[in-house]
C-alpha atoms as a PDB file:
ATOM      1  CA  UNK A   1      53.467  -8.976  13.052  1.00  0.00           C
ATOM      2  CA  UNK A   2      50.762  -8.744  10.260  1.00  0.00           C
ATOM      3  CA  UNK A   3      49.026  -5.382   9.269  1.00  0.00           C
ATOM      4  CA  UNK A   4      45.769  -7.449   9.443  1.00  0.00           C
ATOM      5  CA  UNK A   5      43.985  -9.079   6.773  1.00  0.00           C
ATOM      6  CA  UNK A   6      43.940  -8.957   3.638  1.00  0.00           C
ATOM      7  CA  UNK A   7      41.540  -7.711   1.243  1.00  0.00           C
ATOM      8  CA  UNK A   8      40.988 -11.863   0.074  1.00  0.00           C
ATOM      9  CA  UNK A   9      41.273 -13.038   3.318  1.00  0.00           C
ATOM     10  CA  UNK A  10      38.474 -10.191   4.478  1.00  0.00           C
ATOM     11  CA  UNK A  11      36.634 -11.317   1.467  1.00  0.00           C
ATOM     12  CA  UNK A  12      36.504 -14.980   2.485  1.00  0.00           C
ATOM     13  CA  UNK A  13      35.490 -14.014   6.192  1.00  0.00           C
ATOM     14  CA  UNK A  14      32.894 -12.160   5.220  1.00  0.00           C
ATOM     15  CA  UNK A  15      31.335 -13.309   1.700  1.00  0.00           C
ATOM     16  CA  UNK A  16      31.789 -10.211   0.135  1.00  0.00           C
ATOM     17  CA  UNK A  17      33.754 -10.243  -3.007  1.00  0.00           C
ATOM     18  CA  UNK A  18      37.314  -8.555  -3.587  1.00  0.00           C
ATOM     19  CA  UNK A  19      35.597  -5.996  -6.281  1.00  0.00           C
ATOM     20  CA  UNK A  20      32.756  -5.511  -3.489  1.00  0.00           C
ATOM     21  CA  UNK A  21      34.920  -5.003  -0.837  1.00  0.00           C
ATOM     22  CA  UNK A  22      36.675  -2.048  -4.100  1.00  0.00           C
ATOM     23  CA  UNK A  23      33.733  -0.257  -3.855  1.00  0.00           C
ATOM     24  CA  UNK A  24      32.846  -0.079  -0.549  1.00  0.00           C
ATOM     25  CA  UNK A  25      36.257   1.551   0.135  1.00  0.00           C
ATOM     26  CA  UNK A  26      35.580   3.937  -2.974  1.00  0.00           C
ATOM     27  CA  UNK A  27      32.299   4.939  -1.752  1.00  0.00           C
ATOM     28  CA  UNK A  28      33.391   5.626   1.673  1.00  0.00           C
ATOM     29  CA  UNK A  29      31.029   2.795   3.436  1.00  0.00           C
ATOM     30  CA  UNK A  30      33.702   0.591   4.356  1.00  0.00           C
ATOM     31  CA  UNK A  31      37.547   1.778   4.491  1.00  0.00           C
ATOM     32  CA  UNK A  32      39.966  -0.732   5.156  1.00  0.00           C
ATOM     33  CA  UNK A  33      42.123  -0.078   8.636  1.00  0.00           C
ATOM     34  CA  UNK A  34      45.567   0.387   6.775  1.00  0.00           C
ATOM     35  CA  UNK A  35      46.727   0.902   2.452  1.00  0.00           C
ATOM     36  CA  UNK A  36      50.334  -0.214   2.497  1.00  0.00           C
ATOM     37  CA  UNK A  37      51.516   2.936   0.697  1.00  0.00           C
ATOM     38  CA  UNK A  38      54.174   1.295  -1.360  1.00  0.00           C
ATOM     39  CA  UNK A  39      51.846  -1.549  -2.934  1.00  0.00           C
ATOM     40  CA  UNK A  40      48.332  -0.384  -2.329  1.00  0.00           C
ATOM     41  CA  UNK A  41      47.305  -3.103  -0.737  1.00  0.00           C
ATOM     42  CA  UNK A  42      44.122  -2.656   1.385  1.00  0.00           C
ATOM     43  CA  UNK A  43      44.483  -4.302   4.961  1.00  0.00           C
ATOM     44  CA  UNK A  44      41.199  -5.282   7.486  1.00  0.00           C
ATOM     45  CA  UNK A  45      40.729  -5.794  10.955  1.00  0.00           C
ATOM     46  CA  UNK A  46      38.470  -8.616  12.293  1.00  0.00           C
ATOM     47  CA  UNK A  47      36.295  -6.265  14.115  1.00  0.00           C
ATOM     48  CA  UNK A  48      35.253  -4.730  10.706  1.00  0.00           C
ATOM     49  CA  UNK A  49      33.285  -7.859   9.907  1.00  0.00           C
ATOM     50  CA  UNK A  50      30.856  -7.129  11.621  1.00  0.00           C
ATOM     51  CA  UNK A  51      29.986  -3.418  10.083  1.00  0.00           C
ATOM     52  CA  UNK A  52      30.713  -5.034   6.851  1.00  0.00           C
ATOM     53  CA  UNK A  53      27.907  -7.994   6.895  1.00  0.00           C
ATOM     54  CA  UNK A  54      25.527  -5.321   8.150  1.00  0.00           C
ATOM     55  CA  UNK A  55      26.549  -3.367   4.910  1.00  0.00           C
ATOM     56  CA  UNK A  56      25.874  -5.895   2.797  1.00  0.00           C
ATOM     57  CA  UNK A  57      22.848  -6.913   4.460  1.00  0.00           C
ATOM     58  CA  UNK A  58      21.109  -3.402   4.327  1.00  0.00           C
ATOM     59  CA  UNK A  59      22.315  -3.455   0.291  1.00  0.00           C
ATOM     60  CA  UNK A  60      20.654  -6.834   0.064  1.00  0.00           C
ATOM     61  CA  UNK A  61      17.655  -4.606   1.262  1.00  0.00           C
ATOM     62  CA  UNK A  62      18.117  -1.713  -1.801  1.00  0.00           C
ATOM     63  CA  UNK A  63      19.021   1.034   1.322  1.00  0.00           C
ATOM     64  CA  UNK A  64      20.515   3.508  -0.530  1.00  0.00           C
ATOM     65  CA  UNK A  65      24.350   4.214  -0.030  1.00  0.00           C
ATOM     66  CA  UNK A  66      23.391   7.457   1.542  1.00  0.00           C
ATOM     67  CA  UNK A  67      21.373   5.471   4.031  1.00  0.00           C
ATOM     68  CA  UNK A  68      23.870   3.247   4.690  1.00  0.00           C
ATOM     69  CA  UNK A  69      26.935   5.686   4.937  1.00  0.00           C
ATOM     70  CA  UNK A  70      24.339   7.172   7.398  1.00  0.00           C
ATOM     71  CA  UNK A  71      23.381   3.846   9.736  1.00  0.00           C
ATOM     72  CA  UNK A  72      27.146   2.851   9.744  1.00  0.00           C
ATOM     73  CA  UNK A  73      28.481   5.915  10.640  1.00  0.00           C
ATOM     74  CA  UNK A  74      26.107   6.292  13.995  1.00  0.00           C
ATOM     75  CA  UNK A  75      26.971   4.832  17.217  1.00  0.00           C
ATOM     76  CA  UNK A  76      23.452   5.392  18.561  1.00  0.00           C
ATOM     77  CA  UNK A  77      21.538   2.218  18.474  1.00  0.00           C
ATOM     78  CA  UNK A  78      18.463   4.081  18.872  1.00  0.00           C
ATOM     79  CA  UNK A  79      18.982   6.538  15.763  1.00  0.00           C
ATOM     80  CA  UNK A  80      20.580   3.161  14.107  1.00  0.00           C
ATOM     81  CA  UNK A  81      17.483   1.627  14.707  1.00  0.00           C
ATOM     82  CA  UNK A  82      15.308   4.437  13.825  1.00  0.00           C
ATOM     83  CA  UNK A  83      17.231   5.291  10.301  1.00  0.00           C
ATOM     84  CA  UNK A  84      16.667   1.039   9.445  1.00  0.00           C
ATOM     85  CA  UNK A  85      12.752   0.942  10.262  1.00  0.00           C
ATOM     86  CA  UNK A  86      12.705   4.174   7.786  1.00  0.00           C
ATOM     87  CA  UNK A  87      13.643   1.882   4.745  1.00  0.00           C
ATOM     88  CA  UNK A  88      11.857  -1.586   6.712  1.00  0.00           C
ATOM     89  CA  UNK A  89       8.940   0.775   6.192  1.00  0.00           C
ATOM     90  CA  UNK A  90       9.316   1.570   2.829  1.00  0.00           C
ATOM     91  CA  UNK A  91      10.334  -2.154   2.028  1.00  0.00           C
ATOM     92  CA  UNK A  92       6.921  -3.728   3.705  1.00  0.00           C
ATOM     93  CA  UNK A  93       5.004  -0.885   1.370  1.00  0.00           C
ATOM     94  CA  UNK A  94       6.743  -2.505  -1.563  1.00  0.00           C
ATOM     95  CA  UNK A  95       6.188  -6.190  -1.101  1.00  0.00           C
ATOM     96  CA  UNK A  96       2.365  -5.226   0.182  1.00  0.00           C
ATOM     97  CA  UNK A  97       2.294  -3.523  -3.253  1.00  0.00           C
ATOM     98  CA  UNK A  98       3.828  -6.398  -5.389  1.00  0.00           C
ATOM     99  CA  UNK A  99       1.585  -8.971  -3.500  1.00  0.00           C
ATOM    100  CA  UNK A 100      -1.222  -7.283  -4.878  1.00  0.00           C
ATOM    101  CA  UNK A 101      -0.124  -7.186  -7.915  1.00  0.00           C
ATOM    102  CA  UNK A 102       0.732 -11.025  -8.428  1.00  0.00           C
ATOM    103  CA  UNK A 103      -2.740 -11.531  -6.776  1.00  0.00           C
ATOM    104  CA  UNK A 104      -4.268  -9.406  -9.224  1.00  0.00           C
ATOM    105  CA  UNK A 105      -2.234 -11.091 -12.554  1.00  0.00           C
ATOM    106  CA  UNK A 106      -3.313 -14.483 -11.308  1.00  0.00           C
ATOM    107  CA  UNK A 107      -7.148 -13.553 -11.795  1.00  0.00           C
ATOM    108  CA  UNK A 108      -6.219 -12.117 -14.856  1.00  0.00           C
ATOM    109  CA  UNK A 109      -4.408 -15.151 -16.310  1.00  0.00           C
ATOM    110  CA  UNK A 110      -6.505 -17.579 -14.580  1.00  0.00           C
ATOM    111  CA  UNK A 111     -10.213 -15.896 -14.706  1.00  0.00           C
ATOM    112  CA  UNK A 112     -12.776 -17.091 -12.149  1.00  0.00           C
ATOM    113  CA  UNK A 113     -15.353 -19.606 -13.611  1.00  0.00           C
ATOM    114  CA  UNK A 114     -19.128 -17.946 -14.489  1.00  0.00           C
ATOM    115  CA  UNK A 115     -20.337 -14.779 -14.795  1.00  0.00           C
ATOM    116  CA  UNK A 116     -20.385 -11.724 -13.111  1.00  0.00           C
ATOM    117  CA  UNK A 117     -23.471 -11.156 -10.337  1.00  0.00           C
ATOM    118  CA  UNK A 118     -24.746  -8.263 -11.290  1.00  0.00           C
ATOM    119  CA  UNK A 119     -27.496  -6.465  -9.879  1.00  0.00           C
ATOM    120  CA  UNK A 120     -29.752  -3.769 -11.370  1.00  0.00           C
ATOM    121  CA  UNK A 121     -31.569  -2.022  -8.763  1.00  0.00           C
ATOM    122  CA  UNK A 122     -32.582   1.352  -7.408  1.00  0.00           C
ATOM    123  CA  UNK A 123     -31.320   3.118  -4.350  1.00  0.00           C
ATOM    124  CA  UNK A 124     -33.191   5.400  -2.227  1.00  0.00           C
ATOM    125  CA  UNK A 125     -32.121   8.773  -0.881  1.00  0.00           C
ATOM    126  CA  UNK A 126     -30.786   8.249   2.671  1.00  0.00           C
ATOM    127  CA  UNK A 127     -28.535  10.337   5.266  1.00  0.00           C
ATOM    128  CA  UNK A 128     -25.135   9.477   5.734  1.00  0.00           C
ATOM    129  CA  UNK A 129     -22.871  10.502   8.313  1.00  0.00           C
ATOM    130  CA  UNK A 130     -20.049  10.915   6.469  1.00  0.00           C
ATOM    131  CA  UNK A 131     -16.432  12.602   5.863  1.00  0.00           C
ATOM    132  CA  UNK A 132     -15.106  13.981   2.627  1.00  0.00           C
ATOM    133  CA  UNK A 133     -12.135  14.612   1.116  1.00  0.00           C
ATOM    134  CA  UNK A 134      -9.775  15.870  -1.889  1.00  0.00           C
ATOM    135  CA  UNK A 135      -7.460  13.434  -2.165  1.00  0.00           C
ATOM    136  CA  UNK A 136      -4.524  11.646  -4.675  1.00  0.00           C
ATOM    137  CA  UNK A 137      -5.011   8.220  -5.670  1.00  0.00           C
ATOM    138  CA  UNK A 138      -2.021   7.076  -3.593  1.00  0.00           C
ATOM    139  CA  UNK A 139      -3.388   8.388  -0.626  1.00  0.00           C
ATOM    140  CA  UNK A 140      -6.665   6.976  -0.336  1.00  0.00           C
ATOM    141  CA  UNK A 141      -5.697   4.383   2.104  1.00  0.00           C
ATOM    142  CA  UNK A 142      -4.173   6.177   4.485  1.00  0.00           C
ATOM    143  CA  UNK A 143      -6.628   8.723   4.488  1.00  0.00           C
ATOM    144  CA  UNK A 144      -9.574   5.981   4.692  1.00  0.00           C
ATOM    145  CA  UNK A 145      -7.989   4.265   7.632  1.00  0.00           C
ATOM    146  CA  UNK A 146      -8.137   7.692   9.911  1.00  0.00           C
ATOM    147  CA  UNK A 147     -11.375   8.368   8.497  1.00  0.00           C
ATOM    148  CA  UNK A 148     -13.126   5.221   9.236  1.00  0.00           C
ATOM    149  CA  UNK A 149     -11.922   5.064  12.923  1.00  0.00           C
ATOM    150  CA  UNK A 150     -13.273   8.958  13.304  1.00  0.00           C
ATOM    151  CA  UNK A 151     -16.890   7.901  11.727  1.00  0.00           C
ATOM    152  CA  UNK A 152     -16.369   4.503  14.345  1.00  0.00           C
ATOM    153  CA  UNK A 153     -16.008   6.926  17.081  1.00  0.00           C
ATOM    154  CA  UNK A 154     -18.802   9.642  16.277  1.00  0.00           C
ATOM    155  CA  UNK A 155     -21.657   7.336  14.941  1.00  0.00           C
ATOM    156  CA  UNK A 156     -23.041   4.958  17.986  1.00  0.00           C
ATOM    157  CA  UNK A 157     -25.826   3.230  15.900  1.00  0.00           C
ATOM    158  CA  UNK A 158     -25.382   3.035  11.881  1.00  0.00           C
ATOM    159  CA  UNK A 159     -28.342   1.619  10.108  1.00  0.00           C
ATOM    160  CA  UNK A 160     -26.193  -0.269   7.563  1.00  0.00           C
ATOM    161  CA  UNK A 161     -22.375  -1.254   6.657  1.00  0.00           C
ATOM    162  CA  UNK A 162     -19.671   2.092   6.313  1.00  0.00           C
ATOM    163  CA  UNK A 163     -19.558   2.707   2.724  1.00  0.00           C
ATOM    164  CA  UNK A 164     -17.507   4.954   0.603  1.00  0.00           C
ATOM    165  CA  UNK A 165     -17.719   6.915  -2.795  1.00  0.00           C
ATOM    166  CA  UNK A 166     -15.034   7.638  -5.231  1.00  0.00           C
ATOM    167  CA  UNK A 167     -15.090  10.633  -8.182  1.00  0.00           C
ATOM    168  CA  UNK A 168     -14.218   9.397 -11.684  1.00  0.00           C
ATOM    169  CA  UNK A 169     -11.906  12.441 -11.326  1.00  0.00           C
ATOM    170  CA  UNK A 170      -9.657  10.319  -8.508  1.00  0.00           C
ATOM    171  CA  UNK A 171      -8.885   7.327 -11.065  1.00  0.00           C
ATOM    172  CA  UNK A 172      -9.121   9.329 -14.092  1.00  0.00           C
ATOM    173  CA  UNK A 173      -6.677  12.336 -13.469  1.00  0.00           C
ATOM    174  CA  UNK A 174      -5.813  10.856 -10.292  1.00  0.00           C
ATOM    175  CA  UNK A 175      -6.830  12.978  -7.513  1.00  0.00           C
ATOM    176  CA  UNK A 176     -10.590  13.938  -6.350  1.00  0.00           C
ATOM    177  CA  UNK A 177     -13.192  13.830  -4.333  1.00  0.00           C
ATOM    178  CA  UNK A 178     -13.707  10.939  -1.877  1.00  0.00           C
ATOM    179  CA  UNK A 179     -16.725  10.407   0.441  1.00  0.00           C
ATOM    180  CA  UNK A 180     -16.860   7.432   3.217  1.00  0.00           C
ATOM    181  CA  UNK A 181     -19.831   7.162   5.743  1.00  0.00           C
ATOM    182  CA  UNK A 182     -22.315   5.200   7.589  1.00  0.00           C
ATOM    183  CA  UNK A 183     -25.681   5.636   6.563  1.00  0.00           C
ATOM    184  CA  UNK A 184     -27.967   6.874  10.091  1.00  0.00           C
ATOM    185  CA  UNK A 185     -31.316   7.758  11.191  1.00  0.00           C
ATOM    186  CA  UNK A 186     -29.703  11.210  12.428  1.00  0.00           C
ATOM    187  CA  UNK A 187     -26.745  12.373  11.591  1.00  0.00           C
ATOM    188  CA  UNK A 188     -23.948  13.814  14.114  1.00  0.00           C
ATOM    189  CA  UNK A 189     -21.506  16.828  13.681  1.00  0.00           C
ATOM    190  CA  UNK A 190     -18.323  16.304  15.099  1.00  0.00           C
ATOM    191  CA  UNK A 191     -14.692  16.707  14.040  1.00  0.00           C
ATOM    192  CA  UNK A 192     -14.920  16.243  10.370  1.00  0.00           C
ATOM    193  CA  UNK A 193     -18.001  14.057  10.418  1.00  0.00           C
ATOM    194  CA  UNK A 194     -21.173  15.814   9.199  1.00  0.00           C
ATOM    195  CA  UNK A 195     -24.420  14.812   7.706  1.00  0.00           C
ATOM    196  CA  UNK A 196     -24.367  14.361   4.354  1.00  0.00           C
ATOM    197  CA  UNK A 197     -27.638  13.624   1.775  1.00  0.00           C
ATOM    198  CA  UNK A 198     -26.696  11.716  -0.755  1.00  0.00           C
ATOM    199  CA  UNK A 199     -29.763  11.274  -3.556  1.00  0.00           C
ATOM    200  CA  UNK A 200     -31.329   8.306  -5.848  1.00  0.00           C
ATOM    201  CA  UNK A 201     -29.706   6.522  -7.691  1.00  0.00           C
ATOM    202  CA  UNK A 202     -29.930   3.323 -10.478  1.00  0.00           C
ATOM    203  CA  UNK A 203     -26.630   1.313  -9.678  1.00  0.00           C
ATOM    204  CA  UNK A 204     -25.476  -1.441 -11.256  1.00  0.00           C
ATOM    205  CA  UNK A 205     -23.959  -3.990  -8.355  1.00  0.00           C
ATOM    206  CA  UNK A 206     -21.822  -6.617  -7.593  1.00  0.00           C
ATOM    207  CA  UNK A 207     -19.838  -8.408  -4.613  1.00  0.00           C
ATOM    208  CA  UNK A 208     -16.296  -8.692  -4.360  1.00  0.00           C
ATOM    209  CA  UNK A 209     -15.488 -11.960  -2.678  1.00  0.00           C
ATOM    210  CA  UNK A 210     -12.058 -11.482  -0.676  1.00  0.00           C
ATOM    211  CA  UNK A 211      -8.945  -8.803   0.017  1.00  0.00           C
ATOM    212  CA  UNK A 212      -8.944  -6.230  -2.215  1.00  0.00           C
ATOM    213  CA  UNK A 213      -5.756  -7.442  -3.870  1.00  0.00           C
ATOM    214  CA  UNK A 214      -7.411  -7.985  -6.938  1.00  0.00           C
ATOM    215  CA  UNK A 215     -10.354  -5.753  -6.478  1.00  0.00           C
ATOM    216  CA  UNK A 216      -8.947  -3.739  -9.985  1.00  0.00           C
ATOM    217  CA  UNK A 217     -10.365  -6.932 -11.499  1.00  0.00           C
ATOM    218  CA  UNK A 218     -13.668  -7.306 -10.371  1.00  0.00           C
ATOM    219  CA  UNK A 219     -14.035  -3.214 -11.378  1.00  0.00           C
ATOM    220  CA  UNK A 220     -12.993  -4.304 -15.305  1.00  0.00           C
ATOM    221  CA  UNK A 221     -15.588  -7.296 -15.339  1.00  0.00           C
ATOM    222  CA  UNK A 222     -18.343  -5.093 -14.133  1.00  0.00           C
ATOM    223  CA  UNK A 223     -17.237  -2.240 -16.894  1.00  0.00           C
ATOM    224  CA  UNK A 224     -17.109  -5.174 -19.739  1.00  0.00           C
ATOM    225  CA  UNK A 225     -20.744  -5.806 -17.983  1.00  0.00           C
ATOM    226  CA  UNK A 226     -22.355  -1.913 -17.879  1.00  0.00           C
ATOM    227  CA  UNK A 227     -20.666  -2.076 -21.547  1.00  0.00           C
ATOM    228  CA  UNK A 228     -22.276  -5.093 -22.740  1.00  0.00           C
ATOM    229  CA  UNK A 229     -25.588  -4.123 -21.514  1.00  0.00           C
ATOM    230  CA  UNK A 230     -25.635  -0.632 -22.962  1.00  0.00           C
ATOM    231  CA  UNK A 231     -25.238   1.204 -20.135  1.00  0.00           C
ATOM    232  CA  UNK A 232     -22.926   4.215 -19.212  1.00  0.00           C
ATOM    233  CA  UNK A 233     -21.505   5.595 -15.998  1.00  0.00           C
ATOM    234  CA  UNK A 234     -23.367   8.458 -14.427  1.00  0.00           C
ATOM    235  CA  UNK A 235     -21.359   9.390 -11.197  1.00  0.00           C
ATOM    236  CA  UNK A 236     -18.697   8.051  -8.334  1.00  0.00           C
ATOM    237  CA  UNK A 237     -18.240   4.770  -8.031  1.00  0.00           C
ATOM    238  CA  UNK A 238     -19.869   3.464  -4.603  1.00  0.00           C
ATOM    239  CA  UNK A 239     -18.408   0.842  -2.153  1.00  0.00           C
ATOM    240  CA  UNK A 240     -20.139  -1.046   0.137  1.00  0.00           C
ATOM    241  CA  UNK A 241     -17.584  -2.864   3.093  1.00  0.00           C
ATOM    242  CA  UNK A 242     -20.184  -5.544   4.271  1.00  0.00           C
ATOM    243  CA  UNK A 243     -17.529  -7.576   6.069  1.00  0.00           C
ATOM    244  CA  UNK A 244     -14.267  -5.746   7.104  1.00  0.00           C
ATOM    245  CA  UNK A 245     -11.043  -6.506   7.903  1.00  0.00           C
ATOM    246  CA  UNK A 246     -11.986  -5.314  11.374  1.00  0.00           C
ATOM    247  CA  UNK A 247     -15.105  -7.607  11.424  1.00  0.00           C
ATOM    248  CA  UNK A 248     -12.912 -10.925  10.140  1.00  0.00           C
ATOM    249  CA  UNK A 249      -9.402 -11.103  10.235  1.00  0.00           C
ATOM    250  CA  UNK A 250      -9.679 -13.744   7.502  1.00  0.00           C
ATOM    251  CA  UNK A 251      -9.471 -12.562   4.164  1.00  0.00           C
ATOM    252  CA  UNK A 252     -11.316 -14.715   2.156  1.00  0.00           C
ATOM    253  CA  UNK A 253     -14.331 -13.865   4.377  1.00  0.00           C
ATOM    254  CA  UNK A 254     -14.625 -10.180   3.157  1.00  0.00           C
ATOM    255  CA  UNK A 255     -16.936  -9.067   1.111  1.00  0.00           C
ATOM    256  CA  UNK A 256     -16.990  -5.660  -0.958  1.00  0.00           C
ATOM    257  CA  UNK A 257     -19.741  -4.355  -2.754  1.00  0.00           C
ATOM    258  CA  UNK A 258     -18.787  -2.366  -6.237  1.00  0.00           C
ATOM    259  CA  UNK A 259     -21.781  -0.266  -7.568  1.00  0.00           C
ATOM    260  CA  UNK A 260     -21.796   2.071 -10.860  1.00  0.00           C
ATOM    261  CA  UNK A 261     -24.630   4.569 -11.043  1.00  0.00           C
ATOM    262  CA  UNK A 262     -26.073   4.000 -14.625  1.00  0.00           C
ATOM    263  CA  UNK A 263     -28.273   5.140 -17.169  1.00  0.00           C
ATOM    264  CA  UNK A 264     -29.175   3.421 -20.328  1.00  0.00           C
ATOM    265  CA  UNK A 265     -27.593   4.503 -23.878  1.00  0.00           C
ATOM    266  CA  UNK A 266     -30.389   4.587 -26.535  1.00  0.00           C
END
């Protein structure tokens, strides 16, 4: 009777190459059922194909061997399931973070045609209920997501779209202060909402047209635009989030409104 199969037959079943198959064994994830002791020779059992296509599959993925050593060696489906969404997670972060980026190096490479709407104007003082925050760069998101649904919660009638401001601070040392609101005739105090003044400005303003994918480049042609019309930065960045992703789940419908406060370089 046969010892089982061997290590080319186990590498034909399962599309896994012999020198694969080598380190898989070496690294623990995938020992073969017997080692003839006189030749070496590594033997397999069919019912290891199975664990070893889900091996190679979560390796397709980049889980790290630790991960892997871990998911194999559970025979919880729930924890099995749990330990995979971990690194699922991680994976859907990545791609959403490389989409973004190819979105953003295909405006680069092929610019939109005409120039930059830009508006010079003057904003009043208003109230704002708002929530603020000290935050890293890489957590703005996150942070704005929980934020927004508080101020949605707290504020019955806004007087105008949420909008948000962001220190120089945040994108040049990356972390600082970060302001979101909705501006309101009278201004509620509730969990971490509270009224907030914010004073006159002169902004210079433009829409962005879509997701915010590529929103880095609409921020560098309104810099080349302050720039070019001797003007120079003179506080946080505002954002205005006319149309939302909760307002149209298409994203070519939203609309984001960048404005610089200014002041004019003699």
């Amino acid at each position: 009777m046969r010892s089982g199969l061997t290590i080319g037959e186990f590498a034909r079943a399962t599309h896994l190459s012999v020198r694969t198959l080598r380190r898989y064994h070496e690294s623990g994830l995938l020992e073969p059922a017997t080692v003839d002791a006189s030749s070496g020779y590594r033997y397999y059992t069919v019912d290891q194909i199975p664990s070893a296509q889900v091996i190679h599959r979560l390796r397709e993925l980049d889980v790290p061997l630790a991960e892997v050593a871990a998911i194999i060696a559970t025979d919880d489906p729930d924890r099995r399931a749990d330990l995979v969404a971990v690194h699922l997670d991680r994976l859907q972060e990545t791609l959403e973070r490389t989409r973004a980026a190819v979105t953003s190096l295909q405006q680069l490479l092929r610019p939109a045609p005409g120039d930059l709407q830009v508006e010079l104007r003057t904003e009043p003082a208003r109230l704002v209920a708002g929530i603020t925050g000290i935050l890293s760069l890489d957590g703005v998101l996150q942070w704005y997501d929980g934020a927004m649904a508080e101020l949605d919660a707290a504020v019955a009638e806004p007087l105008g779209p949420p909008g948000g401001q962001y220190d120089n601070d945040l994108f040049a040392a990356g972390r600082g202060r970060v302001l979101v609101y909705y501006p309101v005739a009278d201004a509620p105090s509730y969990g971490r909402v509270r009224p907030v003044e914010l004073p006159a400005v002169e902004l210079a303003a433009t829409v962005h047209h879509g997701s915010h994918d590529d929103i880095d480049v609409t921020y560098g042609r309104l810099a080349t635009w302050v720039h070019e019309h001797a003007l120079a930065v003179a506080g946080p960045v505002q954002e205005t989030y006319t149309v939302r992703p909760q307002d149209d789940p298409d994203p070519t419908a939203w609309r984001t409104g960048i404005a610089w406060p200014v002041f004019r370089v003699s």
